[in-house]
Protein backbone atom coordinates (compact mmCIF):
# COMPACT_ATOMS: atom_id res chain seq x y z
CA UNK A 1 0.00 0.00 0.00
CA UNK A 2 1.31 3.15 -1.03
CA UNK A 3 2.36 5.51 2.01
CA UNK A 4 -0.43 8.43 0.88
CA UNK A 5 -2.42 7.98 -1.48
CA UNK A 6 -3.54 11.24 -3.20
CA UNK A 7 -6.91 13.07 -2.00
CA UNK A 8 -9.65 13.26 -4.80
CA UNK A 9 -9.56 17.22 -5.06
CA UNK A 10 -5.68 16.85 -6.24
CA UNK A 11 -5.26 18.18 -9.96
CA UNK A 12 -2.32 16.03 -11.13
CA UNK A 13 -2.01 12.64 -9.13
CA UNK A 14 0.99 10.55 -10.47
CA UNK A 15 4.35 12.06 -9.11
CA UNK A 16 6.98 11.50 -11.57
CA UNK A 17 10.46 9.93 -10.24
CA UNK A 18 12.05 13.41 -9.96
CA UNK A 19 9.56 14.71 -7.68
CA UNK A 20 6.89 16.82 -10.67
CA UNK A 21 3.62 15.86 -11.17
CA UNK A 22 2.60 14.26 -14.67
CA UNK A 23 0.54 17.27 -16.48
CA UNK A 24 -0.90 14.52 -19.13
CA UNK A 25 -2.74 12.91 -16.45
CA UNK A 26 -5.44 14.30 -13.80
CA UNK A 27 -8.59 13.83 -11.37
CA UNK A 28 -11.46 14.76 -13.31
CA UNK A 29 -13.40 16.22 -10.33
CA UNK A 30 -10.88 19.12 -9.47
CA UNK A 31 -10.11 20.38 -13.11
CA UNK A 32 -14.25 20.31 -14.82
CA UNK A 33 -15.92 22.98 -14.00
CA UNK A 34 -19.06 22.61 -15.94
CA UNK A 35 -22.93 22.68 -14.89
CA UNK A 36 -23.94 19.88 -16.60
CA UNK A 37 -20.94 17.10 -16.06
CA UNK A 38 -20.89 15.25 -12.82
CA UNK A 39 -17.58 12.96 -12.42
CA UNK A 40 -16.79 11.07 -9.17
CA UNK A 41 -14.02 10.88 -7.03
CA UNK A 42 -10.69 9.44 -8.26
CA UNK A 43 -11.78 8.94 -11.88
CA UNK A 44 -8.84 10.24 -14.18
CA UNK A 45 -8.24 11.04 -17.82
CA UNK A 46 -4.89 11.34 -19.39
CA UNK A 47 -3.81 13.22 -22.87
CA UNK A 48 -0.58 13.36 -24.25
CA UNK A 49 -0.96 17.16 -24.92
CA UNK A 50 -2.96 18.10 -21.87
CA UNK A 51 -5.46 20.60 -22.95
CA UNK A 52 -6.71 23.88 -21.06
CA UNK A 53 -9.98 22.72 -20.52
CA UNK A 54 -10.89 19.23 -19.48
CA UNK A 55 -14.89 19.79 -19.99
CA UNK A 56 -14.65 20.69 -23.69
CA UNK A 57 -11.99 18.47 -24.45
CA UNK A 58 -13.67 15.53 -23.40
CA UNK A 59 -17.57 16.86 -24.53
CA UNK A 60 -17.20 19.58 -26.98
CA UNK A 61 -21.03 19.12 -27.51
CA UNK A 62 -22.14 20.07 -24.30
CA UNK A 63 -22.50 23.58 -23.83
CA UNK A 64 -23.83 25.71 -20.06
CA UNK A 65 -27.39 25.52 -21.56
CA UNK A 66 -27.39 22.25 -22.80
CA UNK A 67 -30.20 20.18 -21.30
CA UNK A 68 -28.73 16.71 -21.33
CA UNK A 69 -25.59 15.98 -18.98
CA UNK A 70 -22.93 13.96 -18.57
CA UNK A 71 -22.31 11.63 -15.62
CA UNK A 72 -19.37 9.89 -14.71
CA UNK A 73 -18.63 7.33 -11.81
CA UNK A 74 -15.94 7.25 -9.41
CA UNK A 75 -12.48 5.47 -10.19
CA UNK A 76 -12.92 5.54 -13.99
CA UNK A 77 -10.12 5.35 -16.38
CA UNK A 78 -10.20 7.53 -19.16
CA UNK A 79 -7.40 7.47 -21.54
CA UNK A 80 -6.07 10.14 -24.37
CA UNK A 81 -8.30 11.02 -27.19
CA UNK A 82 -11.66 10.16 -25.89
CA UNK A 83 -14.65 11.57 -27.00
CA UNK A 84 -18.55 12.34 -25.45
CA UNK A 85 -20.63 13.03 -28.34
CA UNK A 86 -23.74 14.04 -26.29
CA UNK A 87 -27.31 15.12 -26.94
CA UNK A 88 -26.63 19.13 -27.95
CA UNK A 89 -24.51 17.21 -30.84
CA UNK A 90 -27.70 16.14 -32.93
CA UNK A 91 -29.73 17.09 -35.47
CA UNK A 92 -33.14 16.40 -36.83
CA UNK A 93 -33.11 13.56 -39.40
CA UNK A 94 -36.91 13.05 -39.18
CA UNK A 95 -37.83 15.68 -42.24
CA UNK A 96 -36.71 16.48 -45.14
CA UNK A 97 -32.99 18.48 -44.44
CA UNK A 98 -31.26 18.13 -40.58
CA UNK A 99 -29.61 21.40 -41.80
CA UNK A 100 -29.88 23.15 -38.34
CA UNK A 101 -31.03 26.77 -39.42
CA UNK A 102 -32.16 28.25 -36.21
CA UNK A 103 -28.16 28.44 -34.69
CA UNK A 104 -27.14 30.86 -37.30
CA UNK A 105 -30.11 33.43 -36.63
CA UNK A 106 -29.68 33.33 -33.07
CA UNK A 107 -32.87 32.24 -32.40
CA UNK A 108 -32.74 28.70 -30.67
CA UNK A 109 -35.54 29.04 -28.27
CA UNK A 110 -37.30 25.66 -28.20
CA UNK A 111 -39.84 24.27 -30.84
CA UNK A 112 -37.64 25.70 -33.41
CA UNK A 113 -38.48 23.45 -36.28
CA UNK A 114 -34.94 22.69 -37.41
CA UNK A 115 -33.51 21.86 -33.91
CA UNK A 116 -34.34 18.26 -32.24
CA UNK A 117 -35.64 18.35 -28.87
CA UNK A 118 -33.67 17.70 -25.97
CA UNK A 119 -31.82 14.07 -25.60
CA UNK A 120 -31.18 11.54 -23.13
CA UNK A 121 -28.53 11.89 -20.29
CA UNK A 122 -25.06 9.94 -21.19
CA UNK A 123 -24.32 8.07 -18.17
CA UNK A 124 -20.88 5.86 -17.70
CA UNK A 125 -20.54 3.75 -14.07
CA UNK A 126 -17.98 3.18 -11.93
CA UNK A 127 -14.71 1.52 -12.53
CA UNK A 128 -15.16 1.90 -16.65
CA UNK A 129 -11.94 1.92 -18.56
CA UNK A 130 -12.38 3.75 -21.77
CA UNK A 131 -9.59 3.20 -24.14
CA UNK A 132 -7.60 5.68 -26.31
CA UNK A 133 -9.46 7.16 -28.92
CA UNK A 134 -13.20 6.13 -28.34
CA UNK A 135 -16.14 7.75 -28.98
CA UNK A 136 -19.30 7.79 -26.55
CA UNK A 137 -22.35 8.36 -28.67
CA UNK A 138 -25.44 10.59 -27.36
CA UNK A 139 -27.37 8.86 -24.30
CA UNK A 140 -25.33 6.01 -24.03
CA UNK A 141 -25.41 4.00 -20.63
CA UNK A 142 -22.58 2.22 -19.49
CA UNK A 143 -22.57 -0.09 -16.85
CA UNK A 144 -19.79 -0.65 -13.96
CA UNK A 145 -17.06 -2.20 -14.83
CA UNK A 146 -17.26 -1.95 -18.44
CA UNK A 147 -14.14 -2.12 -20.60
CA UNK A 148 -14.04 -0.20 -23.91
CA UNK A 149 -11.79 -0.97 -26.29
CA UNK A 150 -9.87 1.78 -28.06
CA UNK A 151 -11.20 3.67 -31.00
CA UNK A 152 -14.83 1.97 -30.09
CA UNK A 153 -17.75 3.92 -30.78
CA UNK A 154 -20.19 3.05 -28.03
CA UNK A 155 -23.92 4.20 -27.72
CA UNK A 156 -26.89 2.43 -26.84
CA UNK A 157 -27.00 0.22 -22.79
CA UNK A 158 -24.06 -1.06 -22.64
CA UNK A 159 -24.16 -4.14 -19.58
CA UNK A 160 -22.36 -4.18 -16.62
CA UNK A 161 -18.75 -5.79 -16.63
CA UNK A 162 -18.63 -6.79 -19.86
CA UNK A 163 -15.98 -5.61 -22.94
CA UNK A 164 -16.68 -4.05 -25.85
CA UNK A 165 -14.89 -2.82 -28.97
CA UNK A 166 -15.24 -2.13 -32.70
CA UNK A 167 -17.84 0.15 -34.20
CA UNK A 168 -20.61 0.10 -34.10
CA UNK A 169 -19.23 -1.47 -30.70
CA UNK A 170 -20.57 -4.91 -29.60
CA UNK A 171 -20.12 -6.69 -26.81
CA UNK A 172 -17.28 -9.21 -27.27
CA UNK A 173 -17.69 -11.14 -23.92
CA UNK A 174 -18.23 -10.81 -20.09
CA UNK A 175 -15.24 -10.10 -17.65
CA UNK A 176 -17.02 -12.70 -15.38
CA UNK A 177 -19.90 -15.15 -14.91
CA UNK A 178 -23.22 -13.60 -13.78
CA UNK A 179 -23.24 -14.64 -10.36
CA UNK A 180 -20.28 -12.80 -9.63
CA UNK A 181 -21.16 -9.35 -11.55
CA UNK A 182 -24.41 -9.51 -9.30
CA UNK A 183 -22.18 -9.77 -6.17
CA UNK A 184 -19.69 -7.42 -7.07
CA UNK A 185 -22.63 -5.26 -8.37
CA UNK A 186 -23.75 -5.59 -4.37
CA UNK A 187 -20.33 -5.22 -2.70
CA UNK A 188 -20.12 -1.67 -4.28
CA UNK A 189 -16.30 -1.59 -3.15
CA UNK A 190 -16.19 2.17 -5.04
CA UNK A 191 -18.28 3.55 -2.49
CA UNK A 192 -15.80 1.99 0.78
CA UNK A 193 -13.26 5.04 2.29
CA UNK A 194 -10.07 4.94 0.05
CA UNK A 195 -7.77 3.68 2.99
CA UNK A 196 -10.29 0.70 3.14
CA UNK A 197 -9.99 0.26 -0.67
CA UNK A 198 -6.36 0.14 -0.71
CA UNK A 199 -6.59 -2.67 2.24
CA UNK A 200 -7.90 -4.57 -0.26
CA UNK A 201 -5.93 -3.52 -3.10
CA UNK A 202 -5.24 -7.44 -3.62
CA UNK A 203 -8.60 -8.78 -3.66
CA UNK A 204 -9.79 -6.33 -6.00
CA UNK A 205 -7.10 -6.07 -8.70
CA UNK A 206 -6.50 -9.54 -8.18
CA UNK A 207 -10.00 -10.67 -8.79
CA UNK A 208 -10.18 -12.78 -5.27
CA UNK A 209 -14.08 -12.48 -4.53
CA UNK A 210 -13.78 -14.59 -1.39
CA UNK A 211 -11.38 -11.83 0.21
CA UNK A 212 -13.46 -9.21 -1.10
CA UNK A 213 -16.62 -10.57 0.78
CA UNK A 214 -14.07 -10.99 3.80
CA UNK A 215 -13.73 -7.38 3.42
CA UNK A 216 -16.64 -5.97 3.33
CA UNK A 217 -17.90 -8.34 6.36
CA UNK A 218 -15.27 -6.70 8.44
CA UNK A 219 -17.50 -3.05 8.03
């Protein structure tokens, strides 16, 4: 167990070996500032040219007014180049053009007839790893524990610990048999204090479910 583990509100957590922190990689919560993004505590991101702002980086769809938002769980993994394509993105498809007229008049006050109405929420769990380069369409729902494979683009329900990839990305198989997703789904170790996490650092990296439940009897 490391001897401190960094607090959630701490911009850049990995300390390089001479002492800096890394600028390419930090806790989401700290550096978004946005009214309609919600991330939890410890999730990261990382980008190999680390960009001035973290909201519109990662959701350059999503404006202050936007009614949809973005929610993201605690202890998610984020990695360079990822995208949230949410609701504010679309256009109506349902008539004859999607050409968006009302934005260029200034007009956008709903029932416009050339804007859509408002879309669903995108919503991503805790402990999702989203690999480099993918793309999270409008309203997707991602379960915990979801892997996503890089360059994926993801949208619809996506189900709890399973891995996806390709695009459209499908499911390619569960990380573990259905009994165990329901317990884990139960245990909820994300929500435990962070000392108590890294107590059981093994069990949980190490996929030990029997020390897990040990665990979380001990509370």
């Amino acid at each position: 167990m490391p001897a401190q583990f960094p607090a959630p509100d701490v911009r850049n957590p990995v300390i390089l070996p001479d002492g800096t922190a890394h600028p390419g990689t930090v806790f989401l919560k700290p550096v978004i500032e946005h009214p309609r993004i919600e991330v939890g505590d410890y999730t990261y991101a990382s980008a190999h040219h680390p960009p001035q702002d973290w909201g519109a980086t990662l959701a350059p769809y999503l404006f202050p007014f936007s009614p949809e938002k973005l929610v993201i769980g605690k202890f998610c993994q984020i990695a360079s180049g990822v995208q949230f394509i949410t609701a504010s993105a679309n256009h109506r498809y349902d008539g004859f053009s999607s050409y968006p007229f009302a934005i260029f008049d200034g007009a956008t006050a709903p029932g416009r007839p050339s804007m859509p109405g408002p879309g669903r929420d995108t919503m991503v769990g805790h402990d999702v790893w989203i690999g480099a380069g993918a793309m999270i369409l409008p309203g997707a729902e991602i379960g915990n524990g979801v892997i996503i494979g890089a360059g994926s683009v993801v949208g619809g329900r996506i189900p709890a610990y399973s891995i996806v990839g390709g695009n459209p990305a499908q499911v390619l198989r569960p990380r573990f048999a259905p009994e165990i997703v329901t317990e884990l789904q139960k245990l909820c170790w994300w929500d435990w204090p962070i000392d108590r996490i890294l107590q059981s650092e093994a069990a949980i990296c190490g996929g030990d479910l029997d020390a897990l439940r040990k665990a979380a009897a001990r509370y």
